[in-house]
C-alpha atoms as a PDB file:
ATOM      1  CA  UNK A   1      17.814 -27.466  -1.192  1.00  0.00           C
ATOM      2  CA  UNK A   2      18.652 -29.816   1.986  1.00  0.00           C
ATOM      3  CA  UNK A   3      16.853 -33.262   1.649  1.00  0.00           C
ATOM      4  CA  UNK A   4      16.745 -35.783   4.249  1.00  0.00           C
ATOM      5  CA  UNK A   5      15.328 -39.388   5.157  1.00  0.00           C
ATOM      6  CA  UNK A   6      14.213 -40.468   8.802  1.00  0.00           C
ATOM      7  CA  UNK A   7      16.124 -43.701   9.951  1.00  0.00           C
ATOM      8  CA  UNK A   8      13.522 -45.858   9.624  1.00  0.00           C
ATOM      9  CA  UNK A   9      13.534 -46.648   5.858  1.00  0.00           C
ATOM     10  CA  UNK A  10      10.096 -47.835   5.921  1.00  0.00           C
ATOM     11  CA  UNK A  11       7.785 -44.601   6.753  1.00  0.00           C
ATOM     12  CA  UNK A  12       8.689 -43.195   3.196  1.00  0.00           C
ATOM     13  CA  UNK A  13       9.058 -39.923   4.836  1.00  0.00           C
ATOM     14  CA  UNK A  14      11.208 -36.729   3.363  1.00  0.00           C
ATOM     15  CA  UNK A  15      12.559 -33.441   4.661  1.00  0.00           C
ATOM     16  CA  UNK A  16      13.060 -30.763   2.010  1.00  0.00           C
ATOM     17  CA  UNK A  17      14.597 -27.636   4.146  1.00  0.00           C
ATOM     18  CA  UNK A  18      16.657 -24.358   2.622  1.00  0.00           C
ATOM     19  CA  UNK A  19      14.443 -24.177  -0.420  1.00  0.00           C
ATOM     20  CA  UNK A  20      15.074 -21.121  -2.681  1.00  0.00           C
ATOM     21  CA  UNK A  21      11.963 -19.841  -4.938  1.00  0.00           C
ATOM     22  CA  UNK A  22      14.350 -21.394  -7.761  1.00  0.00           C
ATOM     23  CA  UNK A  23      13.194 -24.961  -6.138  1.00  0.00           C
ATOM     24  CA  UNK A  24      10.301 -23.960  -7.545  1.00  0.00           C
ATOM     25  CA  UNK A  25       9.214 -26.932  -9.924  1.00  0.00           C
ATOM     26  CA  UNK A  26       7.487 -30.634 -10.222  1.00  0.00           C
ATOM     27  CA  UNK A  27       9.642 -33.464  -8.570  1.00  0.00           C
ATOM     28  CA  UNK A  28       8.847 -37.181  -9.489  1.00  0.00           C
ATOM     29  CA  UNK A  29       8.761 -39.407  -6.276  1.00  0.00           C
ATOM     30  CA  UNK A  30       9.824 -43.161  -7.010  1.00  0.00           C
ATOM     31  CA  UNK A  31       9.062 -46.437  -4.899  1.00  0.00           C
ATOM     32  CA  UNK A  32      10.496 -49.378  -6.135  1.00  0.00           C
ATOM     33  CA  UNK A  33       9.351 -52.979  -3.863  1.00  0.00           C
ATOM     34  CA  UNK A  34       7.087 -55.715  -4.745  1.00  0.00           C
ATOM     35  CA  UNK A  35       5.184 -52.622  -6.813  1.00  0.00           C
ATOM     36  CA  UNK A  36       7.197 -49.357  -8.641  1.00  0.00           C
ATOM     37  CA  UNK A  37       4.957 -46.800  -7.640  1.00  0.00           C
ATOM     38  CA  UNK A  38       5.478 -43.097  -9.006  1.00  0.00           C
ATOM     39  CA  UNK A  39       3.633 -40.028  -8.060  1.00  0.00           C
ATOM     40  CA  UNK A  40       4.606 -36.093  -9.337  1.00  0.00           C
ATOM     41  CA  UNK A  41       4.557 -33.080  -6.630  1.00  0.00           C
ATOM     42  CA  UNK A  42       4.454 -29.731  -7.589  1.00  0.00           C
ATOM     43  CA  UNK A  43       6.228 -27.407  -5.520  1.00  0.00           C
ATOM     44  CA  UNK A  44       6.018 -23.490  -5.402  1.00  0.00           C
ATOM     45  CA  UNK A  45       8.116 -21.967  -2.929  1.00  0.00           C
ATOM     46  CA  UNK A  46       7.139 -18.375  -1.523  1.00  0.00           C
ATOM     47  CA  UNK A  47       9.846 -15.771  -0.088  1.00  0.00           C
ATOM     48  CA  UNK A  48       9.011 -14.506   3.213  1.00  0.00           C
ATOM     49  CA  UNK A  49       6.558 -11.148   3.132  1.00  0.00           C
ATOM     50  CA  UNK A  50       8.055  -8.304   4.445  1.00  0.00           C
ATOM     51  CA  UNK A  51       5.845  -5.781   5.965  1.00  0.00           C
ATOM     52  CA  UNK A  52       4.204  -3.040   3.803  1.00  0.00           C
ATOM     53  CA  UNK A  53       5.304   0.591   4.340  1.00  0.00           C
ATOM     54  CA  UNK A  54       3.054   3.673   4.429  1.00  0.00           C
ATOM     55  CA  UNK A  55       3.913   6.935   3.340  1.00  0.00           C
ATOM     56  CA  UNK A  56       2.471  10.166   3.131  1.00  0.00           C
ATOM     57  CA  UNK A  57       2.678  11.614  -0.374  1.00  0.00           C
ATOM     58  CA  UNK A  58       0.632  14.575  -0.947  1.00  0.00           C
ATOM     59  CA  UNK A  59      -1.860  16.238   0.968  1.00  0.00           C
ATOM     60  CA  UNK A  60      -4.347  18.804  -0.326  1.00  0.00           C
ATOM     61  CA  UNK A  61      -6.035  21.265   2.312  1.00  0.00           C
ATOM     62  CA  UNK A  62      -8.645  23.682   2.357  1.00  0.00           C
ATOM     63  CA  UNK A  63     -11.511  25.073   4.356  1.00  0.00           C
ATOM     64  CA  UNK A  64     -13.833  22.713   4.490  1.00  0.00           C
ATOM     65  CA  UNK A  65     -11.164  18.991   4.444  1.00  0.00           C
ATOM     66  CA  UNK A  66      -7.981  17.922   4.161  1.00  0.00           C
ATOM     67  CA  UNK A  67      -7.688  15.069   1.621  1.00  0.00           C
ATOM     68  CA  UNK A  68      -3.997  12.492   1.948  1.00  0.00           C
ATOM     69  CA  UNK A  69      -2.779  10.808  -0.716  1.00  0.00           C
ATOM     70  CA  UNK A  70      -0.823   7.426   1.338  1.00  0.00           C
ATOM     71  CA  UNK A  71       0.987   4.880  -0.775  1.00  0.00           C
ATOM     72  CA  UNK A  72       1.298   1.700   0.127  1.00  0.00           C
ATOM     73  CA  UNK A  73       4.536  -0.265  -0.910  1.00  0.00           C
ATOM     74  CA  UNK A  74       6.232  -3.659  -0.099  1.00  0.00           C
ATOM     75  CA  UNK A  75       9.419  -5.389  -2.226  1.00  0.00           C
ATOM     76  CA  UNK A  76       7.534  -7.548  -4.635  1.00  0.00           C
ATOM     77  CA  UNK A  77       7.220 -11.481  -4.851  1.00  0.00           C
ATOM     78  CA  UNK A  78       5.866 -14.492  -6.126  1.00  0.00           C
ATOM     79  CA  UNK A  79       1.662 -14.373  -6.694  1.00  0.00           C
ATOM     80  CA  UNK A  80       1.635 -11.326  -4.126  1.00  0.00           C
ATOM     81  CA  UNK A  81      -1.415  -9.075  -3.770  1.00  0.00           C
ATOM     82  CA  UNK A  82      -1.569  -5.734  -2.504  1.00  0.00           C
ATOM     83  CA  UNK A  83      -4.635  -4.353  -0.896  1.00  0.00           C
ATOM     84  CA  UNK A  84      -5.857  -1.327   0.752  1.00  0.00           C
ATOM     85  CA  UNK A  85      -8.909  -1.563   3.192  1.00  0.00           C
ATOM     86  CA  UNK A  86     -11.284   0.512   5.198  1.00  0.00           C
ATOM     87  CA  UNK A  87     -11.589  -1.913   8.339  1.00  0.00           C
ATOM     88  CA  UNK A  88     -12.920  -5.053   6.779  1.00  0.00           C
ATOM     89  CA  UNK A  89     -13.548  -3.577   3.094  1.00  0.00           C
ATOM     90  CA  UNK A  90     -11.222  -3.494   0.738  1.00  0.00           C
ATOM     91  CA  UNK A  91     -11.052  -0.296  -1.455  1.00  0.00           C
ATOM     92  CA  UNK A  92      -8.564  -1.083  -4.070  1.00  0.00           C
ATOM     93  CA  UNK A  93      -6.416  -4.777  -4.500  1.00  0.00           C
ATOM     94  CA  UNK A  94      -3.129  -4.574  -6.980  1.00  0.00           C
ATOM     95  CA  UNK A  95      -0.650  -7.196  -8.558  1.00  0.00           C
ATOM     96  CA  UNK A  96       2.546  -7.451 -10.869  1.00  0.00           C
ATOM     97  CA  UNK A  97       3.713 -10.519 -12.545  1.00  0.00           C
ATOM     98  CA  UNK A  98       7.296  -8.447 -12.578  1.00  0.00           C
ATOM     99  CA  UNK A  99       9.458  -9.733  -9.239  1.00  0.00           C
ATOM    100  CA  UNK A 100      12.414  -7.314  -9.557  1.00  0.00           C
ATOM    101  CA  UNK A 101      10.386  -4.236  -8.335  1.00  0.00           C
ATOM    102  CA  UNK A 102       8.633  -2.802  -5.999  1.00  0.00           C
ATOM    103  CA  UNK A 103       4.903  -3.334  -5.875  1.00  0.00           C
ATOM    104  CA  UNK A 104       2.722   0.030  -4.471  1.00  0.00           C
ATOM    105  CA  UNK A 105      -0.578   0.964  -4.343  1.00  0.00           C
ATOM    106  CA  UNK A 106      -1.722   4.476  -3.396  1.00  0.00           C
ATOM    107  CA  UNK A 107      -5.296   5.489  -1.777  1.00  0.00           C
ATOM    108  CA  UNK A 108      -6.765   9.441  -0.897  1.00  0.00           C
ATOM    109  CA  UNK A 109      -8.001   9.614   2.643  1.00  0.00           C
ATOM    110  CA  UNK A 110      -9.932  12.022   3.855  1.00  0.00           C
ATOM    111  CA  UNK A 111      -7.726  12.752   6.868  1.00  0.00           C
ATOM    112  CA  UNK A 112     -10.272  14.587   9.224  1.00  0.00           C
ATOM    113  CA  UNK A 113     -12.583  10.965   8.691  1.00  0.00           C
ATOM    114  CA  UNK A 114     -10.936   9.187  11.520  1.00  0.00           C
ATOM    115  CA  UNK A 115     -11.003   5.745  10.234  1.00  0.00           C
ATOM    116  CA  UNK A 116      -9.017   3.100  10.168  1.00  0.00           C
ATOM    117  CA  UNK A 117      -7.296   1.875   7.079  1.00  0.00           C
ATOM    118  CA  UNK A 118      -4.828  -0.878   6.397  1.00  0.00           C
ATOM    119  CA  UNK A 119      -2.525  -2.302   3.890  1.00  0.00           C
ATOM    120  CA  UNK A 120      -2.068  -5.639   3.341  1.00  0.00           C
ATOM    121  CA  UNK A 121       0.846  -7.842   1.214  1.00  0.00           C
ATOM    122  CA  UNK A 122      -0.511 -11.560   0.864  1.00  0.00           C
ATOM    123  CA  UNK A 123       0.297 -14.426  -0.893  1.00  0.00           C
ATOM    124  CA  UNK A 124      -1.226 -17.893  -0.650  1.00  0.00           C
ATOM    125  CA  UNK A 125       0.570 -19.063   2.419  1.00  0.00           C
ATOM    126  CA  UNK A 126       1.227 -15.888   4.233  1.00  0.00           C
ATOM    127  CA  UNK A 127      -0.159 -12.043   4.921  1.00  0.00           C
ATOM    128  CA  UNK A 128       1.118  -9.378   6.266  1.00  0.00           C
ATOM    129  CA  UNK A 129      -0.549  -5.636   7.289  1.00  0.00           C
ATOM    130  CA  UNK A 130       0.108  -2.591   8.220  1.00  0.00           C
ATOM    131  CA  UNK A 131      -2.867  -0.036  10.293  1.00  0.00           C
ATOM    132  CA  UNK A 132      -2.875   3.448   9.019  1.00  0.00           C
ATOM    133  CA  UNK A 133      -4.765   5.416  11.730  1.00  0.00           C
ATOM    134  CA  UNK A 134      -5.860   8.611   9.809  1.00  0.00           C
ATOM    135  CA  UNK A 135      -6.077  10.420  13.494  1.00  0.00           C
ATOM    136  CA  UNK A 136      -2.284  10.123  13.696  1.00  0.00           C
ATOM    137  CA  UNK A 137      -1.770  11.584  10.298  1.00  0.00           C
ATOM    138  CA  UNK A 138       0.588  14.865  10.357  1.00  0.00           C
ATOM    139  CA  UNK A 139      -0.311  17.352   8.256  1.00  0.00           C
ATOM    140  CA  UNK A 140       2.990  19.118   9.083  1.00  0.00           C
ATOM    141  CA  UNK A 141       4.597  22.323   7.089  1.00  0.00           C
ATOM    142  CA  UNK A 142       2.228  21.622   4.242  1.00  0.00           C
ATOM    143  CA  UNK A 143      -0.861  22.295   6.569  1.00  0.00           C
ATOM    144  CA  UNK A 144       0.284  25.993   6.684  1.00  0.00           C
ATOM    145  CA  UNK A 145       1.651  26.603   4.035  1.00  0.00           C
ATOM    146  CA  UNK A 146      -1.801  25.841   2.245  1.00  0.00           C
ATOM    147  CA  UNK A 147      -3.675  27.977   5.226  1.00  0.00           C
ATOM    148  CA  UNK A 148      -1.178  30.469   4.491  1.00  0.00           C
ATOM    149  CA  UNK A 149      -1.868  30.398   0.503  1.00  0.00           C
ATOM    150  CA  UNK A 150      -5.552  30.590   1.534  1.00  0.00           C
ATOM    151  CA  UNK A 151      -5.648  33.490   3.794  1.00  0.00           C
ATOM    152  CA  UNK A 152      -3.666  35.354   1.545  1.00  0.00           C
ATOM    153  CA  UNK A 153      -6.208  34.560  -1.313  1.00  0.00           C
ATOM    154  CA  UNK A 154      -8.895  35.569   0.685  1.00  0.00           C
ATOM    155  CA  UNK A 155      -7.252  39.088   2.157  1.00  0.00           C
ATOM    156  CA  UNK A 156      -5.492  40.001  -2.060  1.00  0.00           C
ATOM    157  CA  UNK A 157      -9.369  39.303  -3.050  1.00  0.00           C
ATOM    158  CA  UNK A 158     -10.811  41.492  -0.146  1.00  0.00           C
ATOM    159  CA  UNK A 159      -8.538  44.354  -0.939  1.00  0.00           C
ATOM    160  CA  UNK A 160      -9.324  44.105  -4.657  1.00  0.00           C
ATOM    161  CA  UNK A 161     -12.880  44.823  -3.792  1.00  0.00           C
ATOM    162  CA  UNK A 162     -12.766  47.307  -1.269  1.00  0.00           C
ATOM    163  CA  UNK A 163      -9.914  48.673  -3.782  1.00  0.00           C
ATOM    164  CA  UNK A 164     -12.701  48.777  -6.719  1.00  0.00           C
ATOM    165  CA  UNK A 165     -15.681  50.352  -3.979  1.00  0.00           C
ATOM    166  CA  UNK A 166     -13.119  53.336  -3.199  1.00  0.00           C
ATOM    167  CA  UNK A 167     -12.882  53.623  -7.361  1.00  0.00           C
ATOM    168  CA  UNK A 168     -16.466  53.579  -7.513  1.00  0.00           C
ATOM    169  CA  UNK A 169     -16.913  56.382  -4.974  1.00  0.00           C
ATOM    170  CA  UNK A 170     -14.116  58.499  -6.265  1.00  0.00           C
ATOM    171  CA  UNK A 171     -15.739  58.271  -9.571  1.00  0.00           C
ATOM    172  CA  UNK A 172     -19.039  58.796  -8.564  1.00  0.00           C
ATOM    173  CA  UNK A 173     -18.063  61.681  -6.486  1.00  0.00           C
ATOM    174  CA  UNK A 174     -16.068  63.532  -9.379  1.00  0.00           C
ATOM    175  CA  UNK A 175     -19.023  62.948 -11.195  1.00  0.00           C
ATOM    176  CA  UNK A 176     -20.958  65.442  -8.802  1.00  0.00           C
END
């Protein structure tokens, strides 16, 4: 912590610069003329929010949707809140009195809805966001793999039944 005085010695004025979150605390402030007069400030200092990241963690697909689980994360700090929204309404809100880690907060999109969502790291004297645009999601290998899964499904449980018809007949026309 830097402090300095103006040169005029009568505005009572005082620069506090290079403050650390370990400033952090009350300070006493002392005039002493005619009158001692003594006031207490309490001072909080706030790191600087970095911006959150978004990431893609799972993705489930099928026929009818494709549902994204994104995670929102963002190095954690002092009184910081982490929020996910859907334009202006916020879905789910987050915070951990523990500093050393990471703070994250995951949300499942539908990715096909083509909203807009956004993340947002705030304390009380700064915010910062990040858009998530679920158009400009990409599905990528995981998209065909699961179509692949699916199709396959869908042709092993079509076999098995025309499989069991061709039993049936066989049966039927042994029977005779």
């Amino acid at each position: 912590m830097l402090l300095s005085l103006p040169n005029s010695s009568n505005t009572g004025a005082l620069t506090i610069s290079q403050l650390e979150m370990s400033d952090s605390g009350v300070y006493q402030f002392q005039s002493i003329s005619s009158k001692i007069l003594s006031r207490d400030f309490h001072l909080t200092v706030y790191s600087f929010l970095p911006m959150p990241s978004i990431t893609v963690t799972s993705s489930v697909i099928n026929t009818s949707s494709a549902s994204v689980t994104v995670e929102c994360s963002v190095q954690n700090s002092r009184e910081l809140k982490l929020s996910w929204y859907r334009g202006t309404e916020r879905l789910k809100q987050t915070n951990s009195p523990s500093l050393p880690s990471e703070l994250s907060l995951s949300l499942e999109v539908d990715a096909a809805d083509g909203d807009n969502y956004s993340c947002m790291a705030e304390n009380p004297v700064e915010r910062q966001t990040t858009k998530l645009l679920t158009k400009d999601i990409q599905l990528g290998n995981g998209e065909n793999s699961s179509w692949c899964q699916n199709e396959a499904t869908v042709r092993l449980i079509v076999s098995a039944g025309i499989a069991l018809v061709l039993i049936l007949l066989l049966v039927d026309h042994i029977r005779f």
